[in-house]
N, C-alpha and C. Protein backbone atom coordinates (compact mmCIF):
# COMPACT_ATOMS: atom_id res chain seq x y z
N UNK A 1 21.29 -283.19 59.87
CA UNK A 1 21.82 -282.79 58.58
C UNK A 1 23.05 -283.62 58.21
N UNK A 2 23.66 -284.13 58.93
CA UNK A 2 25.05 -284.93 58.96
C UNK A 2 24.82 -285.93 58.46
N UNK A 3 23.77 -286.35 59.16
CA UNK A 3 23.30 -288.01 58.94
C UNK A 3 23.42 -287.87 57.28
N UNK A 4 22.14 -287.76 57.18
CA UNK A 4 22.05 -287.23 55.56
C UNK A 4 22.74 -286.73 54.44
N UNK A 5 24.10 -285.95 54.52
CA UNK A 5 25.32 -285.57 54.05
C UNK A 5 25.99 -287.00 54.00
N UNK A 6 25.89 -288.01 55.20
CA UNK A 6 26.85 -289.43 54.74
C UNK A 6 26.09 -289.86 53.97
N UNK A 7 24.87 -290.31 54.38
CA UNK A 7 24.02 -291.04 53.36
C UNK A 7 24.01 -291.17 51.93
N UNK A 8 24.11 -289.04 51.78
CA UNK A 8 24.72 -289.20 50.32
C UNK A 8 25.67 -289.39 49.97
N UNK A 9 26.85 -289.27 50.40
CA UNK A 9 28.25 -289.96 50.33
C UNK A 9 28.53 -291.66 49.84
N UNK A 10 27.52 -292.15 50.96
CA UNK A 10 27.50 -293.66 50.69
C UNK A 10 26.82 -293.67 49.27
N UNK A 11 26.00 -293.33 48.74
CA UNK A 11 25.18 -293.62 47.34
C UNK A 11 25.99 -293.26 46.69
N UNK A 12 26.69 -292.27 46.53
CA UNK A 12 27.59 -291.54 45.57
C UNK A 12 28.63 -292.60 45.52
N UNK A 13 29.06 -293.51 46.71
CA UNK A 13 30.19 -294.11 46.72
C UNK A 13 30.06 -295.72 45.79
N UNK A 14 28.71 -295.98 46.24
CA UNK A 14 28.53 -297.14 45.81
C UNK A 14 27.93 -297.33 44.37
N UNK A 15 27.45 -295.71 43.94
CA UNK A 15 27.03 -295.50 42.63
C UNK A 15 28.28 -295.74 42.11
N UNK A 16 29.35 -294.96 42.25
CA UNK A 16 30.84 -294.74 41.48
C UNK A 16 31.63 -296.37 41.36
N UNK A 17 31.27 -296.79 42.31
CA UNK A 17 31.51 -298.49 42.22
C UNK A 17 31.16 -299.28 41.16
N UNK A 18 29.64 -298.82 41.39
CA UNK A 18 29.03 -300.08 40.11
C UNK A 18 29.12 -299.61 38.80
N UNK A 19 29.26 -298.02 38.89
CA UNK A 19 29.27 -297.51 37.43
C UNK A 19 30.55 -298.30 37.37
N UNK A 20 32.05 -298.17 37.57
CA UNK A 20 33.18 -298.56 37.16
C UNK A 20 32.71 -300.03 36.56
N UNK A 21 32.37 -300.99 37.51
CA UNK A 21 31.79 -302.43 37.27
C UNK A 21 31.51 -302.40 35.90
N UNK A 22 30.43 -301.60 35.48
CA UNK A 22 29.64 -301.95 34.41
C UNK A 22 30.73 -301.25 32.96
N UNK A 23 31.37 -300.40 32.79
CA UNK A 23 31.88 -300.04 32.77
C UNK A 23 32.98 -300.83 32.21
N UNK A 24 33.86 -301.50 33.06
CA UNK A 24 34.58 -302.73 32.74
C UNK A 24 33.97 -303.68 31.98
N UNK A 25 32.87 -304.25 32.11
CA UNK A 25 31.98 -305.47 31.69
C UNK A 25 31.62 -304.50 30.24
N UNK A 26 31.45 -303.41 30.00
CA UNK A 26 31.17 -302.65 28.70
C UNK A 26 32.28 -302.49 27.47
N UNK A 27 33.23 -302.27 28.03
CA UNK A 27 35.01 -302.77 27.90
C UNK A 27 35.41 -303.69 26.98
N UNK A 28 34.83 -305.08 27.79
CA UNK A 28 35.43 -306.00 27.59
C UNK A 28 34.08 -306.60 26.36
N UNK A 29 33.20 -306.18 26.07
CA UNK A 29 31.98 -306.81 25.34
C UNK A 29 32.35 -306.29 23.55
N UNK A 30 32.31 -307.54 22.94
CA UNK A 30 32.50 -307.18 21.42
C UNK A 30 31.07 -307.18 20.83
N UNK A 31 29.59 -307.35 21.50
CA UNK A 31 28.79 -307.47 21.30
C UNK A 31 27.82 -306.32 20.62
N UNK A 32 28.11 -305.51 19.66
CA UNK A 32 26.60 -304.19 20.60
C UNK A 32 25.86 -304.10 20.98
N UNK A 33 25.20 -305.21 20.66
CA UNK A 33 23.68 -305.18 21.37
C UNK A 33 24.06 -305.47 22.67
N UNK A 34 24.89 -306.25 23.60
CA UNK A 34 25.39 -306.33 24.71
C UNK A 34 25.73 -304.94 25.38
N UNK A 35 26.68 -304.29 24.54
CA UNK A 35 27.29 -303.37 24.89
C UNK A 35 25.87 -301.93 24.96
N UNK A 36 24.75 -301.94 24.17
CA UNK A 36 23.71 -301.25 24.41
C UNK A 36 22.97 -301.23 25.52
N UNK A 37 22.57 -302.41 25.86
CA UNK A 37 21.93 -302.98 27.09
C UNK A 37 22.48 -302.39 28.09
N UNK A 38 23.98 -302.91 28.19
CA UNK A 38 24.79 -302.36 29.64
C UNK A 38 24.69 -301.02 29.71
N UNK A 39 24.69 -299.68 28.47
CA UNK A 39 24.93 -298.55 28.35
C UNK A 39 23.31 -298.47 29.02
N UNK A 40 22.12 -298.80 28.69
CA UNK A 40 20.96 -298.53 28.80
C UNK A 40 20.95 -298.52 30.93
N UNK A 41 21.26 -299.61 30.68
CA UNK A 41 21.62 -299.93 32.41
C UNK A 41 22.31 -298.82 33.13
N UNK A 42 23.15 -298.59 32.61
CA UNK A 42 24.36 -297.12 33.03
C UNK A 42 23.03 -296.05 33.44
N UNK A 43 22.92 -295.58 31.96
CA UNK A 43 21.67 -294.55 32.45
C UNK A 43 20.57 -294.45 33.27
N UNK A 44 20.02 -295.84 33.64
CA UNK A 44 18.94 -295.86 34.24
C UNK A 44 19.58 -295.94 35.45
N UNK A 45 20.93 -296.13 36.37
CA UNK A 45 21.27 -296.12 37.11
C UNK A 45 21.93 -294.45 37.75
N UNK A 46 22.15 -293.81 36.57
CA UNK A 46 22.20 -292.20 36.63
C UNK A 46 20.82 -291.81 37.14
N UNK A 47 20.36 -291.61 36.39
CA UNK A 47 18.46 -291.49 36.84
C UNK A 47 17.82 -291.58 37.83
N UNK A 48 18.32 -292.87 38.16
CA UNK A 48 17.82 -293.00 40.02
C UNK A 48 19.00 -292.38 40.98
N UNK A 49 20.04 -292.61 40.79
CA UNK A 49 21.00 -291.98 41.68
C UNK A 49 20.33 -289.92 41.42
N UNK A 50 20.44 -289.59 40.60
CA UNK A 50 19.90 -288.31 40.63
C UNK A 50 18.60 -287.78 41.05
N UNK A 51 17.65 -289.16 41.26
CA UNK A 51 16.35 -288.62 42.05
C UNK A 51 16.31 -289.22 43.16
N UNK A 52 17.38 -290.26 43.49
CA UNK A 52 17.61 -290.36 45.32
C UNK A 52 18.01 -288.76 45.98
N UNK A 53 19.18 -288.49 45.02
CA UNK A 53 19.74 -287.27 45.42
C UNK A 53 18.93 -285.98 45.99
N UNK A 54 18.14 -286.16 45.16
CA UNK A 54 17.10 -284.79 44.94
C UNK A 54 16.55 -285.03 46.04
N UNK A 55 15.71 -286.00 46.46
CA UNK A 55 15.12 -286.32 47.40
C UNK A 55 15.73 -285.75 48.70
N UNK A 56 17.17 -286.46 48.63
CA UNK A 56 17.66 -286.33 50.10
C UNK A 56 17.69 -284.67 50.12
N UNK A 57 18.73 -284.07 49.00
CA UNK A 57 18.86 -282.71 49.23
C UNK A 57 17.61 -281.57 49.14
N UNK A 58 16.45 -282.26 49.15
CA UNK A 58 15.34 -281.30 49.63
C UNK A 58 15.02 -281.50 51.30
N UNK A 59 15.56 -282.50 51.82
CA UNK A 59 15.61 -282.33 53.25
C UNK A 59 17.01 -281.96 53.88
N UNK A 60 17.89 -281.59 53.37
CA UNK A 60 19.33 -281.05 53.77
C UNK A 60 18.68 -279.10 54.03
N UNK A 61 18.15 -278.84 52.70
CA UNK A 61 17.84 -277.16 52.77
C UNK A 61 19.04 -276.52 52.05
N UNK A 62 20.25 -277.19 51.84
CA UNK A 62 21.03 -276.43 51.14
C UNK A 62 21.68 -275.05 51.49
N UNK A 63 21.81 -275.12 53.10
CA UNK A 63 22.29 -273.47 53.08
C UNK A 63 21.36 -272.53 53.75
N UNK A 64 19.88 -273.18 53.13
CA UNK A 64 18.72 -272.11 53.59
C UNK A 64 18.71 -272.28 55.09
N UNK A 65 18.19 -270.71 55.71
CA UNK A 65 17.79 -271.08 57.04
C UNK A 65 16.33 -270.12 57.12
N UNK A 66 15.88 -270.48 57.71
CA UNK A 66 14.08 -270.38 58.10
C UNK A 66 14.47 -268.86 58.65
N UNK A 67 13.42 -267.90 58.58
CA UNK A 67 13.02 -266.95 59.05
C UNK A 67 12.78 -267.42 60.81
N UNK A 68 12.17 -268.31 60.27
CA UNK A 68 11.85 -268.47 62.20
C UNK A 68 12.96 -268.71 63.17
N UNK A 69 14.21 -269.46 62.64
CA UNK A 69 14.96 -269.85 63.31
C UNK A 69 16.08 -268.40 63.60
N UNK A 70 16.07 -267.73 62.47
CA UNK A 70 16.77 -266.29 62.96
C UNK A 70 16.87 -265.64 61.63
N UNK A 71 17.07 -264.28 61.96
CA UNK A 71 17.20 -263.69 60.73
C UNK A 71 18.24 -262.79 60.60
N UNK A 72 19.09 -262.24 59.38
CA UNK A 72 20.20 -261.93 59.23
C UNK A 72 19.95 -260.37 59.80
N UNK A 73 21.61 -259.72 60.37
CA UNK A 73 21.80 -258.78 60.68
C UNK A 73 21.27 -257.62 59.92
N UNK A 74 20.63 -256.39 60.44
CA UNK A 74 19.93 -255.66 59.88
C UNK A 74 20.83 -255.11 59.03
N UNK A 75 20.39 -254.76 57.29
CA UNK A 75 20.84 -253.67 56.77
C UNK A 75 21.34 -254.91 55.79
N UNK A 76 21.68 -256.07 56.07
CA UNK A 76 22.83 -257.09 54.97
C UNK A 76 22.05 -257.86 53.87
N UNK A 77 22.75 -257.39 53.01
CA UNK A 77 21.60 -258.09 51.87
C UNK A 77 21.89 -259.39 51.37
N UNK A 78 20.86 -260.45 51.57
CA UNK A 78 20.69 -262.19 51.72
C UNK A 78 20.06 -262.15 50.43
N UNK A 79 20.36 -263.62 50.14
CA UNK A 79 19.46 -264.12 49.09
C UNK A 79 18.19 -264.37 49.95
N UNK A 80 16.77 -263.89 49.65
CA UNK A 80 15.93 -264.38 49.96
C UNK A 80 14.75 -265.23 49.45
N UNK A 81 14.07 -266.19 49.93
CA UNK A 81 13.10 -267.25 49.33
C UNK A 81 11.74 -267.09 50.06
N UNK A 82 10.78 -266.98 48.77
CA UNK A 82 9.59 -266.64 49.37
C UNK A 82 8.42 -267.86 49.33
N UNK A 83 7.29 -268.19 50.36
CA UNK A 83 6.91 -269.10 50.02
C UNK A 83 6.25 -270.04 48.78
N UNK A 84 6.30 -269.26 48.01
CA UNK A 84 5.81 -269.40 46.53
C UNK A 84 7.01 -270.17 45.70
N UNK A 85 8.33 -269.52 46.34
CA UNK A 85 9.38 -270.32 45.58
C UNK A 85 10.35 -269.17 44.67
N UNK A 86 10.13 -268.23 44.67
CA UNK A 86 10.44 -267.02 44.15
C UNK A 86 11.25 -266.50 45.04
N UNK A 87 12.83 -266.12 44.20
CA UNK A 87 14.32 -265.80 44.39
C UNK A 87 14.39 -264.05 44.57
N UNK A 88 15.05 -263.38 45.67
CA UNK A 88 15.33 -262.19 45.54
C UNK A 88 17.01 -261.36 46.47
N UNK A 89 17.65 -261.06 45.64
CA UNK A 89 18.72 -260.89 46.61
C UNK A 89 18.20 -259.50 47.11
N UNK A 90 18.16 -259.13 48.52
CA UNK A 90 17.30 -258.36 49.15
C UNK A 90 17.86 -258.01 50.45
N UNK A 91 17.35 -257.10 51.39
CA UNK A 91 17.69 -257.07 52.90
C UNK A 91 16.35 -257.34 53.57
N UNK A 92 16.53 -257.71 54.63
CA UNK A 92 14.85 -258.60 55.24
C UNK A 92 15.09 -257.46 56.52
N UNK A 93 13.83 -257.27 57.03
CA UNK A 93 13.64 -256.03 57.88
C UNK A 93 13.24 -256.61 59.12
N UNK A 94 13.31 -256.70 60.02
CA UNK A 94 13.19 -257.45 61.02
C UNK A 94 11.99 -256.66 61.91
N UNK A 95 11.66 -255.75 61.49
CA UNK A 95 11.01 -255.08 62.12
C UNK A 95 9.23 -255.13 61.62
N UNK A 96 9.47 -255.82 60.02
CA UNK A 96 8.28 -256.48 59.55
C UNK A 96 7.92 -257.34 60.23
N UNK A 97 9.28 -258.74 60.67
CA UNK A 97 8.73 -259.55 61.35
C UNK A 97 8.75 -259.55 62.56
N UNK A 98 8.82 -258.75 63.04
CA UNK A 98 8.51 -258.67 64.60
C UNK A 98 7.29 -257.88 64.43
N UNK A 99 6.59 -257.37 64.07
CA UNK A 99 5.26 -256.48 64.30
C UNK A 99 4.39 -257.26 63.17
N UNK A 100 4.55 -257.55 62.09
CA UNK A 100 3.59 -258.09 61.58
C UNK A 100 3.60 -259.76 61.06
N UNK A 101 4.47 -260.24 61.31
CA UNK A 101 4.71 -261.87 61.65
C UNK A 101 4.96 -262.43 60.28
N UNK A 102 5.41 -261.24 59.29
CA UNK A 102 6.00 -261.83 57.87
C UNK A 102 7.36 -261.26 57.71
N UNK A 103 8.12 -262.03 56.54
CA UNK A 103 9.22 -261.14 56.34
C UNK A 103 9.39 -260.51 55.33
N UNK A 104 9.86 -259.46 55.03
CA UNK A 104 9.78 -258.40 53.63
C UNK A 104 10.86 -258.68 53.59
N UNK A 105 11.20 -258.64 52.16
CA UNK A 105 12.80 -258.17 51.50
C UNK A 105 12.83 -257.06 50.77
N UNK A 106 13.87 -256.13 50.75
CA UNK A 106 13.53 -254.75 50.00
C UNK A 106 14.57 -254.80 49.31
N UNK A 107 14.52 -254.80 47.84
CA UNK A 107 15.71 -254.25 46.83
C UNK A 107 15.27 -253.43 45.74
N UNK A 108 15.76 -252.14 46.44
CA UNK A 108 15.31 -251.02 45.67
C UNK A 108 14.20 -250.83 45.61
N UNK A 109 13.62 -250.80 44.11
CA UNK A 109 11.93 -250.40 44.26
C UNK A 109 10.71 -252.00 44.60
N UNK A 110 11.80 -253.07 44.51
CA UNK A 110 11.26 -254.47 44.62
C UNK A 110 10.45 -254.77 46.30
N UNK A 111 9.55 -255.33 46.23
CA UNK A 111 9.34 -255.68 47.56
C UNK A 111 8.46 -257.43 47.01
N UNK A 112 9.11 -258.28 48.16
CA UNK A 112 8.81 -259.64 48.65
C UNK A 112 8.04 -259.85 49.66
N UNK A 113 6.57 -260.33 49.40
CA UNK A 113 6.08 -260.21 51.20
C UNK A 113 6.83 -261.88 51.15
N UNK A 114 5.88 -262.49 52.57
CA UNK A 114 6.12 -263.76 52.56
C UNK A 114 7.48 -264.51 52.75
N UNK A 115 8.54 -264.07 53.10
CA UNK A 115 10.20 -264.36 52.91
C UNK A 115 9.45 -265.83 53.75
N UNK A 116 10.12 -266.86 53.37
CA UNK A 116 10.52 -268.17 54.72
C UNK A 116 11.82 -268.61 55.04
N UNK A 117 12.49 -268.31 53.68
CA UNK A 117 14.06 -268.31 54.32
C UNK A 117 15.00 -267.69 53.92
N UNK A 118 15.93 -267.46 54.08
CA UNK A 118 16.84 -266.94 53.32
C UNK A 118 18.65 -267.34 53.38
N UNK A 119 19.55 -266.94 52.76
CA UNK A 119 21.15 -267.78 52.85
C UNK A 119 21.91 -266.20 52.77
N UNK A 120 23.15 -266.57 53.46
CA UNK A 120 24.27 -265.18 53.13
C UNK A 120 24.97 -265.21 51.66
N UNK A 121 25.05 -264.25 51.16
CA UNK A 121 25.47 -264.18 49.71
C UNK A 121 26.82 -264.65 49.56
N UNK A 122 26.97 -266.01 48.58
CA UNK A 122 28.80 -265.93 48.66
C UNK A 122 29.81 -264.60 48.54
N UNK A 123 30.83 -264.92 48.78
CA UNK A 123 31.80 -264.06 48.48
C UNK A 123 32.04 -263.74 47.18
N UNK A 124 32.39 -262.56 46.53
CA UNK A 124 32.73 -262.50 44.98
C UNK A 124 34.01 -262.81 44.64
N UNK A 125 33.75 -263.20 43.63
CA UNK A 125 34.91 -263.91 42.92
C UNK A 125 36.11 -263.19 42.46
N UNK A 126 37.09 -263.67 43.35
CA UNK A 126 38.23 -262.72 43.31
C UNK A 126 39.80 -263.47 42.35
N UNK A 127 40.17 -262.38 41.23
CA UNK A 127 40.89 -263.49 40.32
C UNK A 127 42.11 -263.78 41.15
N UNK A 128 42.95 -264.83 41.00
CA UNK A 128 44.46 -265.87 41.37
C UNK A 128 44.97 -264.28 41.72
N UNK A 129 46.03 -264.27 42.86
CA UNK A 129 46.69 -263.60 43.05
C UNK A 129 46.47 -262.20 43.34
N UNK A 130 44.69 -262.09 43.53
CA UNK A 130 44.23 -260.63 44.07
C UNK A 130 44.31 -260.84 45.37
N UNK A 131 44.76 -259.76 46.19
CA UNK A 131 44.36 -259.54 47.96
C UNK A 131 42.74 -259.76 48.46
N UNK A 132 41.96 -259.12 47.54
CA UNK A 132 40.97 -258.93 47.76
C UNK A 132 40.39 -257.61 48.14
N UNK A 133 41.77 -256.68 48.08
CA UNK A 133 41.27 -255.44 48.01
C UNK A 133 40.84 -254.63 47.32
N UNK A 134 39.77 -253.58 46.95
CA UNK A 134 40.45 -252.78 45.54
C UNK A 134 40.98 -251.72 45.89
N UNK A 135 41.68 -251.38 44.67
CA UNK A 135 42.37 -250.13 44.65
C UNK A 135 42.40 -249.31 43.51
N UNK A 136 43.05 -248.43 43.36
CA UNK A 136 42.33 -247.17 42.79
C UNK A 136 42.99 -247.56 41.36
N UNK A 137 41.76 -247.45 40.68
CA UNK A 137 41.67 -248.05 39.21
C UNK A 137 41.38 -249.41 38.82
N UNK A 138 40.63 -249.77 40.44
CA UNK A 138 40.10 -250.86 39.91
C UNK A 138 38.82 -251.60 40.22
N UNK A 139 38.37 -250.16 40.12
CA UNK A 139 36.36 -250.78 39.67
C UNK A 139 36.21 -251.02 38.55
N UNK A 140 36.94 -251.65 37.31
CA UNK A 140 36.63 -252.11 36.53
C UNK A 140 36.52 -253.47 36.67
N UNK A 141 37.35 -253.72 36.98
CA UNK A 141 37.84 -255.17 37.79
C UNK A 141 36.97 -255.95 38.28
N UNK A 142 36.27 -257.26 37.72
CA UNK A 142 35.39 -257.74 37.74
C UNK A 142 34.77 -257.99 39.54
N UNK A 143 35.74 -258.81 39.95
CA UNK A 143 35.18 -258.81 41.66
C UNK A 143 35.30 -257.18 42.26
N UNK A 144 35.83 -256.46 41.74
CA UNK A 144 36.11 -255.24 42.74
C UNK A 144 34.93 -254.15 42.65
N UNK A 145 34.44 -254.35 40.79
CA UNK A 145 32.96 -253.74 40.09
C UNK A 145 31.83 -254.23 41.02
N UNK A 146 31.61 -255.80 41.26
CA UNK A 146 31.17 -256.20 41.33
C UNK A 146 30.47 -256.14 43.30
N UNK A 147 31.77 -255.74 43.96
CA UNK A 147 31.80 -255.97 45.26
C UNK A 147 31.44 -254.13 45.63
N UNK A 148 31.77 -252.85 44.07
CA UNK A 148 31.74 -251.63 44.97
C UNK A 148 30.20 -251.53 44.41
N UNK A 149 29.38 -252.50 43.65
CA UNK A 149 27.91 -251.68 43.08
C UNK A 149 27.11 -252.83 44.44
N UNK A 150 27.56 -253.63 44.84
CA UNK A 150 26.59 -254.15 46.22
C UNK A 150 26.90 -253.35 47.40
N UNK A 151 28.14 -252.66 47.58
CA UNK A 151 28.26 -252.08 49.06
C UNK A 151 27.42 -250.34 48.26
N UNK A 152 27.41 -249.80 47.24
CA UNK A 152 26.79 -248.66 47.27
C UNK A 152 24.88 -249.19 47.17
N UNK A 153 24.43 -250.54 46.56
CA UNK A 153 23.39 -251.40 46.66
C UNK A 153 22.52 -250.90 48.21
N UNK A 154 23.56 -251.47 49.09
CA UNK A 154 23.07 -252.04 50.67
C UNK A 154 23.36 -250.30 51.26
N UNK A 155 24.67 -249.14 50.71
CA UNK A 155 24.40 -248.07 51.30
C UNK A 155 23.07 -247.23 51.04
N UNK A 156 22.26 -247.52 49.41
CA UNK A 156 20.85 -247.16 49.19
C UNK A 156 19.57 -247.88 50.14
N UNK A 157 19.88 -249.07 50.15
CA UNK A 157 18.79 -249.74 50.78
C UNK A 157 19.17 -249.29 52.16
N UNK A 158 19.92 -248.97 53.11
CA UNK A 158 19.64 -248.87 54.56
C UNK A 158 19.61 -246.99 54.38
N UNK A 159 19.23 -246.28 53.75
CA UNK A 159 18.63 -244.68 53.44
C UNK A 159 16.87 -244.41 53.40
């Protein structure tokens, strides 16, 4: 995965290079039709830098980790990915995949057969200068709303 993280580093580095290059040479051109050409060039050099990218970061995984390789602590609700390609923030039951060799995700009345991978949910977004606690009068409070309707979420789903 490392390897691949420089790799894109180096493209990114040497993209940001030549863009400046051209860039300068775009600058300095009183031409337009010159100055079109080079712009045309710019873009087609966006284009490929964005489908090298793609490329690489479909073999990075982004975060995802395979069902097979392990699965999250019972009861915690993951983003989960099913083989079809279809998104569910969910809790995966481990007890599906140990007896029947798939993984379920359950949110609420939702069910996912098929899970293949899944990621831990970021943290919510907590504004400049919050602790990160809440306190009383403040479930309105966007991260604090936000952080008490997933912990009463995950206290329904493990009932």
């Amino acid at each position: 995965m490392q390897e691949l993280e420089k790799i894109l580093e180096e493209i990114n580095a040497e993209f940001d290079k030549r863009t400046r290059t051209l860039l300068k040479i775009m600058a300095g051109l009183s031409n337009d039709v010159y100055r079109y050409v080079y712009g045309k060039s710019l873009e087609a050099y966006q284009q490929g830098k964005l489908f090298v990218e793609d490329i690489i970061r479909k073999h990075m995984n982004d975060g995802w980790i395979s069902v097979e390789d392990g699965l999250p602590e019972d009861g915690k609700s993951v983003l989960c990915c099913s083989d079809d390609e279809r998104m569910m923030i969910g809790v995966l039951h481990k007890e599906y995949y140990v007896d029947f060799g798939i993984a379920v995700a359950e949110n609420y009345n939702q069910i996912m057969n098929d899970v293949i991978a899944w990621q831990p949910l970021p943290e919510p977004y907590r504004p400049e200068g919050s602790d990160g606690e809440c306190g009383a009068g403040d479930e309105n409070n966007g991260g604090c709303a936000w952080r008490l309707k997933m912990q009463n979420r995950e206290t329904r789903c493990r009932n």
